[in-house]
C-alpha atoms as a PDB file:
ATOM      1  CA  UNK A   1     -18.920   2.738   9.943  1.00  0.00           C
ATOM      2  CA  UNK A   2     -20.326   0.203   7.508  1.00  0.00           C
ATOM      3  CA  UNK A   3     -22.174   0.352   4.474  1.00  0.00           C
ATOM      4  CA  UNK A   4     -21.498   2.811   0.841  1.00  0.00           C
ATOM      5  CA  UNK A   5     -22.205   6.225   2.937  1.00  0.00           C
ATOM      6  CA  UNK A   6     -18.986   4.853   5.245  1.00  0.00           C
ATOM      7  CA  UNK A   7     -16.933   4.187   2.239  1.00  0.00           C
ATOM      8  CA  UNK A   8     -18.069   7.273   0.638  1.00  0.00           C
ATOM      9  CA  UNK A   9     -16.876   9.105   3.695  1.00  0.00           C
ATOM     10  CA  UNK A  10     -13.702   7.463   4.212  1.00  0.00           C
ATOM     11  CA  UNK A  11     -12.969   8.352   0.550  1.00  0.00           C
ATOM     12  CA  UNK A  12     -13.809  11.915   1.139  1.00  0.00           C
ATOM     13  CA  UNK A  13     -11.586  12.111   4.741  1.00  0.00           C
ATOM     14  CA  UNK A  14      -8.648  10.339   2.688  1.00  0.00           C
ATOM     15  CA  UNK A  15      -8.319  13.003  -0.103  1.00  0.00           C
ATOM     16  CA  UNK A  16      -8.347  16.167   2.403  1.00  0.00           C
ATOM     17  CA  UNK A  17      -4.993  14.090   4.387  1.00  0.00           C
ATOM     18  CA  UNK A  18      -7.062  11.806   6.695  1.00  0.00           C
ATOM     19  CA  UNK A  19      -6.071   8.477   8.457  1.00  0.00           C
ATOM     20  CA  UNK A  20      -8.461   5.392   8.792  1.00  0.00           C
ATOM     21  CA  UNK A  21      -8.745   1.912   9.049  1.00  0.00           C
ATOM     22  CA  UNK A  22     -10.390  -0.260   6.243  1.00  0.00           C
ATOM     23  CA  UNK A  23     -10.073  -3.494   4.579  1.00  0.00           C
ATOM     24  CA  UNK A  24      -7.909  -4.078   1.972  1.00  0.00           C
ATOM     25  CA  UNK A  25      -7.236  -7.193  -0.261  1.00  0.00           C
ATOM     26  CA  UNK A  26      -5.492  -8.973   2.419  1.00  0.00           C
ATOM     27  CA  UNK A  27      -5.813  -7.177   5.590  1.00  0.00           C
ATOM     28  CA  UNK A  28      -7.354  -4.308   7.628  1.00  0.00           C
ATOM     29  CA  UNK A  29      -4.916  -1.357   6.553  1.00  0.00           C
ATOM     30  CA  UNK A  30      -4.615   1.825   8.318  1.00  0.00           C
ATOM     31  CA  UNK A  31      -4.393   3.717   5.421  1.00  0.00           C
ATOM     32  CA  UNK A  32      -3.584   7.869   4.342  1.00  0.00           C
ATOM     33  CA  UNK A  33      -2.443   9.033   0.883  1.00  0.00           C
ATOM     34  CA  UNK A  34       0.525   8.112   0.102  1.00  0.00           C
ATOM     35  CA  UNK A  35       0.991  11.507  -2.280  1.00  0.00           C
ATOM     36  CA  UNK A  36       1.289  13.992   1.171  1.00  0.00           C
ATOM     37  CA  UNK A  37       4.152  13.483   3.482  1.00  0.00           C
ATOM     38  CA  UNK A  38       2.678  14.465   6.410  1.00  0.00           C
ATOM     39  CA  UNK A  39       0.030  12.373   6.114  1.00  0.00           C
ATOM     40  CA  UNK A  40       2.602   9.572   5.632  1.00  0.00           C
ATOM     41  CA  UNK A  41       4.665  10.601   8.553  1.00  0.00           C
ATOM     42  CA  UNK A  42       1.389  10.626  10.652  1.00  0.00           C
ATOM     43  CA  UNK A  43       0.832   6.764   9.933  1.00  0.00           C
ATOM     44  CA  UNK A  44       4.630   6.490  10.560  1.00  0.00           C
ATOM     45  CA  UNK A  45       3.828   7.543  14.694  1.00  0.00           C
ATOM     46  CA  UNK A  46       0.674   5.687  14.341  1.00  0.00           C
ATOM     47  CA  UNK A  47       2.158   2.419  13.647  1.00  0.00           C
ATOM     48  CA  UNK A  48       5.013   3.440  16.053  1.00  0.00           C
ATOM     49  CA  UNK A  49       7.150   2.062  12.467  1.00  0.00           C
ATOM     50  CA  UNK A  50      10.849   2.319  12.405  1.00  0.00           C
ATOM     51  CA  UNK A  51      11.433   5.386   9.936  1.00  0.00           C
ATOM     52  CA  UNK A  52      13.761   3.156   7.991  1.00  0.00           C
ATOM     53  CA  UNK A  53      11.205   0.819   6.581  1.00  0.00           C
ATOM     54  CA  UNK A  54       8.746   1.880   3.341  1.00  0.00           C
ATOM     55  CA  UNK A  55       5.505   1.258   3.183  1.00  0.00           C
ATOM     56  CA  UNK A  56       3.284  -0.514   0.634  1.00  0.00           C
ATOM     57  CA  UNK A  57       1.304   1.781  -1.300  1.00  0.00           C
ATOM     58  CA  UNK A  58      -1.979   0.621  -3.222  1.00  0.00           C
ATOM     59  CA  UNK A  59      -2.359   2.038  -6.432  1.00  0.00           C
ATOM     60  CA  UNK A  60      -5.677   1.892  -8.794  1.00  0.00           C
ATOM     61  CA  UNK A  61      -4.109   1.875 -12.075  1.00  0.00           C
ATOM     62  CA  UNK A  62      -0.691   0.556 -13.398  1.00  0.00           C
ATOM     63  CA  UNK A  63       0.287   3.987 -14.608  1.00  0.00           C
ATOM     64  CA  UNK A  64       0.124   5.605 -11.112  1.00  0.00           C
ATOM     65  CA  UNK A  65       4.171   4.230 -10.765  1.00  0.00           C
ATOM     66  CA  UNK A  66       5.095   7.433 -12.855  1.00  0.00           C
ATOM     67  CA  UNK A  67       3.561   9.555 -10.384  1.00  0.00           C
ATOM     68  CA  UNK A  68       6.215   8.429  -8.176  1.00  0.00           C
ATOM     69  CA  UNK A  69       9.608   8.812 -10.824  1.00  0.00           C
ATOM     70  CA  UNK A  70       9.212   5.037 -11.598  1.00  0.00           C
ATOM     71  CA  UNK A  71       9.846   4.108 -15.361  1.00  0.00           C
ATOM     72  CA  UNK A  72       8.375   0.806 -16.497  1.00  0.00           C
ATOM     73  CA  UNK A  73      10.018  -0.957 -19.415  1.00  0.00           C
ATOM     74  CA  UNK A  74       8.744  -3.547 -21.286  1.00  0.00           C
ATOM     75  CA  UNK A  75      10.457  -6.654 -19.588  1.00  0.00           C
ATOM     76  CA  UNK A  76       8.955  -5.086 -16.411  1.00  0.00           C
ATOM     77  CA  UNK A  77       5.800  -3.813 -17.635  1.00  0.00           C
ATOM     78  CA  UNK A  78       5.582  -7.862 -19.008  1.00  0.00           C
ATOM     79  CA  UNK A  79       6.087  -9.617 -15.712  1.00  0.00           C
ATOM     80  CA  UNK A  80       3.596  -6.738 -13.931  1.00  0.00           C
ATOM     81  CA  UNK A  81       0.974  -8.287 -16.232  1.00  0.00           C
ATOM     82  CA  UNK A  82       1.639 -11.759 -14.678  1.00  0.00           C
ATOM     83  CA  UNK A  83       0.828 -10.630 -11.192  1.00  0.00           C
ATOM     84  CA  UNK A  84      -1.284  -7.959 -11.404  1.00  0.00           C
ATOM     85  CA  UNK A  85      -3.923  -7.385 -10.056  1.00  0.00           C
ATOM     86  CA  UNK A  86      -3.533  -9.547  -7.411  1.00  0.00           C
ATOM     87  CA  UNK A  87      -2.032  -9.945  -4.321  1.00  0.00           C
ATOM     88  CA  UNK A  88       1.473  -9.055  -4.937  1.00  0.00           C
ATOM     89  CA  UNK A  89       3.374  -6.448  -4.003  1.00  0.00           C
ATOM     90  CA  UNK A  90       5.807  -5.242  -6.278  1.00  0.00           C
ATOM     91  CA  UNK A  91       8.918  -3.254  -5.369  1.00  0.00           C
ATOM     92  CA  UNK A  92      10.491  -1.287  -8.163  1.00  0.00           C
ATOM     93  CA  UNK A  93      12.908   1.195  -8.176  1.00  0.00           C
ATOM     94  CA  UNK A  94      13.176   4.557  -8.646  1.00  0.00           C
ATOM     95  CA  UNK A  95      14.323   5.696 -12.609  1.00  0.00           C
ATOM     96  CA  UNK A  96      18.212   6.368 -11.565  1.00  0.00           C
ATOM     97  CA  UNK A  97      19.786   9.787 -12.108  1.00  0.00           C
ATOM     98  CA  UNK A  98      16.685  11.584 -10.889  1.00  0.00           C
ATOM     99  CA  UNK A  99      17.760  13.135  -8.103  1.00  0.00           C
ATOM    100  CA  UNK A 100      15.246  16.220  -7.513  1.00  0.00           C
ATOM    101  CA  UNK A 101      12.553  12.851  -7.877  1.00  0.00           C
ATOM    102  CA  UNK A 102      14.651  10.990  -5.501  1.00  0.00           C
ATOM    103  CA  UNK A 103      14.557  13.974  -3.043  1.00  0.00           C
ATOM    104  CA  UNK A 104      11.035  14.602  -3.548  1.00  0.00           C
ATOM    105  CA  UNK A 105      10.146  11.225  -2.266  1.00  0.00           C
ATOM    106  CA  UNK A 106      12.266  10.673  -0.046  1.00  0.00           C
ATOM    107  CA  UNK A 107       9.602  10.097   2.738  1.00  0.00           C
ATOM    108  CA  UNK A 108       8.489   7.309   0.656  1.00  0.00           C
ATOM    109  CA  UNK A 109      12.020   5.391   0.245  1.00  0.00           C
ATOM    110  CA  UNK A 110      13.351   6.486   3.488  1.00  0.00           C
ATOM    111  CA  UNK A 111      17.016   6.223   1.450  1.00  0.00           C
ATOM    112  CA  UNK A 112      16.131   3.138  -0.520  1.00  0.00           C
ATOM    113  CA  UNK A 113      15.571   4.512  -3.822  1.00  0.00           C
ATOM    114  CA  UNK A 114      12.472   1.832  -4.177  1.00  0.00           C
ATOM    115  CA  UNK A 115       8.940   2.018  -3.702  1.00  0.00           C
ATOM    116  CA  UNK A 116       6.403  -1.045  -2.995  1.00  0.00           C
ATOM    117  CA  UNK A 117       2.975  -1.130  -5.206  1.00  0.00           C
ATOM    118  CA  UNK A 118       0.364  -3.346  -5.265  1.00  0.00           C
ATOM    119  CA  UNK A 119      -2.618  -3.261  -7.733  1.00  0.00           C
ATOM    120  CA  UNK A 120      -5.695  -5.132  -6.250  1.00  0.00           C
ATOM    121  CA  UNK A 121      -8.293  -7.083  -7.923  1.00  0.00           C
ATOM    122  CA  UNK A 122     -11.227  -6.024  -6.051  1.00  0.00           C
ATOM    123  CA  UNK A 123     -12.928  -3.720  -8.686  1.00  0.00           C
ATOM    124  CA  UNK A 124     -14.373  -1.596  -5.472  1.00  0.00           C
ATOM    125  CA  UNK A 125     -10.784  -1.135  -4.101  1.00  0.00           C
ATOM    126  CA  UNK A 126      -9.433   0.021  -7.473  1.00  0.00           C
ATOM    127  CA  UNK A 127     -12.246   2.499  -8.128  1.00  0.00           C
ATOM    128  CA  UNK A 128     -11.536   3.966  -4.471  1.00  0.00           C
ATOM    129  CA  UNK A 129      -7.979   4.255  -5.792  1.00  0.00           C
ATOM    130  CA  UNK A 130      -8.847   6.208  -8.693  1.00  0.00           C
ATOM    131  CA  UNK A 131     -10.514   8.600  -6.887  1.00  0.00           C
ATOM    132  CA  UNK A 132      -8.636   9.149  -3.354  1.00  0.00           C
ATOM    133  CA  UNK A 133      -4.975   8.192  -5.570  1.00  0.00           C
ATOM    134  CA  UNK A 134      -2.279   6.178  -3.806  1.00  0.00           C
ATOM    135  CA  UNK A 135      -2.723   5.277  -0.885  1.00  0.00           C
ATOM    136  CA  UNK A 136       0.161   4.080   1.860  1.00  0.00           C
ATOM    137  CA  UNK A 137      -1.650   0.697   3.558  1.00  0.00           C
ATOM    138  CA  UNK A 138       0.592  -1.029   6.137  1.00  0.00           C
ATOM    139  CA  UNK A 139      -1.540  -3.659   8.326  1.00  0.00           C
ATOM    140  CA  UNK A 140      -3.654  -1.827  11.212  1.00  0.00           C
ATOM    141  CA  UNK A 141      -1.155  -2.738  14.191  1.00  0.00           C
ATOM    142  CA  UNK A 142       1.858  -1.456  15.540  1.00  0.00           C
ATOM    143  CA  UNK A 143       5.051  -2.414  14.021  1.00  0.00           C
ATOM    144  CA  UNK A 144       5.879  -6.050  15.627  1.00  0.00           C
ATOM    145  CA  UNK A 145       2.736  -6.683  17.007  1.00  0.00           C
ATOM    146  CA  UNK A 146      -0.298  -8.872  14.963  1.00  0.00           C
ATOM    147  CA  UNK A 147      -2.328  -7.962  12.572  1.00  0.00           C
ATOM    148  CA  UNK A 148      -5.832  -6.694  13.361  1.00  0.00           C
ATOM    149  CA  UNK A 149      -8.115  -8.916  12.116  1.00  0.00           C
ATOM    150  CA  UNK A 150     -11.348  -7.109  13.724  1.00  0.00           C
ATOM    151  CA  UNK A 151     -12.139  -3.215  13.834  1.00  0.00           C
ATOM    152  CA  UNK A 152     -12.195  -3.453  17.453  1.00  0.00           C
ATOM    153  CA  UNK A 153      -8.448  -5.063  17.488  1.00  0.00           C
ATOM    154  CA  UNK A 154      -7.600  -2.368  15.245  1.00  0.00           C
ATOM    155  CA  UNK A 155      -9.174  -0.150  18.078  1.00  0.00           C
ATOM    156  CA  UNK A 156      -7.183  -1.268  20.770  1.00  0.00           C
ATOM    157  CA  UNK A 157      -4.366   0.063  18.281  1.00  0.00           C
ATOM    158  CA  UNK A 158      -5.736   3.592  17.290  1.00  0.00           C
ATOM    159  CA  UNK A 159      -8.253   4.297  19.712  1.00  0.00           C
ATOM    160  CA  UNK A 160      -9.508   7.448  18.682  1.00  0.00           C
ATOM    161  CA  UNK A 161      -6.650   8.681  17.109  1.00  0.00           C
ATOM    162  CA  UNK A 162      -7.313   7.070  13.351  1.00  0.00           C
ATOM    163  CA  UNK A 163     -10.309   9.575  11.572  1.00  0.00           C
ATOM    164  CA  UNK A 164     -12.482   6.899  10.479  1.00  0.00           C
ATOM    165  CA  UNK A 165     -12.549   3.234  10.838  1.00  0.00           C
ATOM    166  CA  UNK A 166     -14.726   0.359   8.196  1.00  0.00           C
ATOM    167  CA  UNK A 167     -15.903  -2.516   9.725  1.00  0.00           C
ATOM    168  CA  UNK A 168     -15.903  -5.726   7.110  1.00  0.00           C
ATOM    169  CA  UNK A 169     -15.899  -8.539   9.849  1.00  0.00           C
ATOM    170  CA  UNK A 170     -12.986 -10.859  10.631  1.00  0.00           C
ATOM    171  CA  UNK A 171     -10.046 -10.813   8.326  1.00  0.00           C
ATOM    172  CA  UNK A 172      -8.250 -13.839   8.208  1.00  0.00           C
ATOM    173  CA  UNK A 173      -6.244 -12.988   4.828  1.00  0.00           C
ATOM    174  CA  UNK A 174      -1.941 -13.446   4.785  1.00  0.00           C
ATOM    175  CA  UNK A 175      -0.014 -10.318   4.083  1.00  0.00           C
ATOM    176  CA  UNK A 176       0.495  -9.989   0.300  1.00  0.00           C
ATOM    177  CA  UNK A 177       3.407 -12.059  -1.515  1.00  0.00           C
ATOM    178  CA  UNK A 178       6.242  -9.432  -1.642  1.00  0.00           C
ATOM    179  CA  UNK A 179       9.093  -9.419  -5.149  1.00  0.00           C
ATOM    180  CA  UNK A 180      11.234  -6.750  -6.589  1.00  0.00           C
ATOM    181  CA  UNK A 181      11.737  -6.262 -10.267  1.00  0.00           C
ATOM    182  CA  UNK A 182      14.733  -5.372 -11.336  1.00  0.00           C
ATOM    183  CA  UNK A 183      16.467  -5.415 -14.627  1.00  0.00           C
ATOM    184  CA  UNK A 184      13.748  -7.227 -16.067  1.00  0.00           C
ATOM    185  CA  UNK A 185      14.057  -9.998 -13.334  1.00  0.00           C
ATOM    186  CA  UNK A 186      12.143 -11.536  -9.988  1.00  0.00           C
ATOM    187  CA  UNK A 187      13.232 -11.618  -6.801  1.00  0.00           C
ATOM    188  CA  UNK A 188      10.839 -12.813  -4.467  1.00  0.00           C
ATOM    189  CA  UNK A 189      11.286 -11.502  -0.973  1.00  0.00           C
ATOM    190  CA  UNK A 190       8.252 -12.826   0.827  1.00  0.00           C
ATOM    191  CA  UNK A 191       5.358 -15.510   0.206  1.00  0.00           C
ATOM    192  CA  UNK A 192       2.831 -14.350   1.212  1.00  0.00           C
ATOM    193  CA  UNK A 193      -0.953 -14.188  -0.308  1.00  0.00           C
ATOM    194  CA  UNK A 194      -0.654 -13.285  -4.062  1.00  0.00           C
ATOM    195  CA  UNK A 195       0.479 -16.745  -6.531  1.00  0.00           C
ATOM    196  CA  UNK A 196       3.710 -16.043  -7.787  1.00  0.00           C
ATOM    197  CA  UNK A 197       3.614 -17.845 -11.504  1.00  0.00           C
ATOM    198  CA  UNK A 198       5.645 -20.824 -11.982  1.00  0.00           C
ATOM    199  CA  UNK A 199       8.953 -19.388 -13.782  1.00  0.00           C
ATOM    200  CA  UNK A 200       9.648 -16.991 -11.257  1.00  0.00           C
ATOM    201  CA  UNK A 201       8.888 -18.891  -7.829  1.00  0.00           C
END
């Protein structure tokens, strides 16, 4: 699919549960709301992903964190500002002592008690956000192998078993840079493709 009537679809398929590939900031994703567990567990097979490991989830506003128990303070909410939007991916944890939250998103975490968030700059992306909500975007490939760069690498993957699939020619982005805030401090866990300001590389 190309064009607005395949992103307008896409949008559509996403919000009843689907699963497609699309491009993100970085990379093709293979992407499903990231607010319906089986949805999530459906990229999970998909990706053939260890069920240990979280996912990224994109996010079209900074506020969408609460929807997932996460409490932003100002020394956090600060150094979000630095980064975001961009190509960072942020992981942040879970407010403590919420255990019905913890429980409730467990399928998320997968035990960690963090979640991964990345605002994009890409005005298109973030208005897609706003209406489909979070979405869970791990790179279209199966856990180990490389990236797709092309829909029809990303087809090799899938086959027919992704709902919908956007063609935006080759991809050549780097994953996003990865940190986690915590305490009102940076850790950076991966470089990647988002610039990481000076006082916290």
């Amino acid at each position: 699919m190309k064009g607005n009537t395949a992103y307008n679809m896409a949008r559509e398929m996403l919000m009843a549960g689907g699963v497609g590939v699309m491009p993100t900031d970085t990379l093709y994703g293979i992407v499903g709301s990231a607010l319906r567990s089986r949805t999530v567990a459906r990229i999970y097979r998909l990706r053939r992903r260890s069920p240990k490991k979280p996912m990224i989830i994109l996010i079209g506003d900074v506020r969408d964190v609460s929807r997932f128990g996460v409490h932003l303070d100002r020394a956090t909410s600060k150094l979000l500002k630095k980064v975001w939007p961009g190509k960072v991916s942020v992981v942040l944890p879970i407010a403590e002592g919420r255990a019905s939250v913890l429980k409730k998103f467990k399928y998320l975490h997968r035990g960690g008690g963090s979640l991964a968030f990345r605002l994009p700059r890409p005005a298109w992306l973030r208005a897609m956000l706003q209406k489909t909500g979070p979405l869970v975007a791990p790179s279209a490939n199966f856990e180990g192998a490389l990236p797709a760069k092309t829909i029809a690498a990303a087809k090799k993957y899938f086959g027919d078993r992704a709902d919908f699939y956007i063609d935006a020619g080759r991809l050549n982005a780097k994953p996003s840079t990865l940190i986690e805030i915590k305490h009102g401090a940076a850790n950076i866990l991966r470089r990647g493709a988002g610039k990481i300001p000076k006082h916290l590389a």
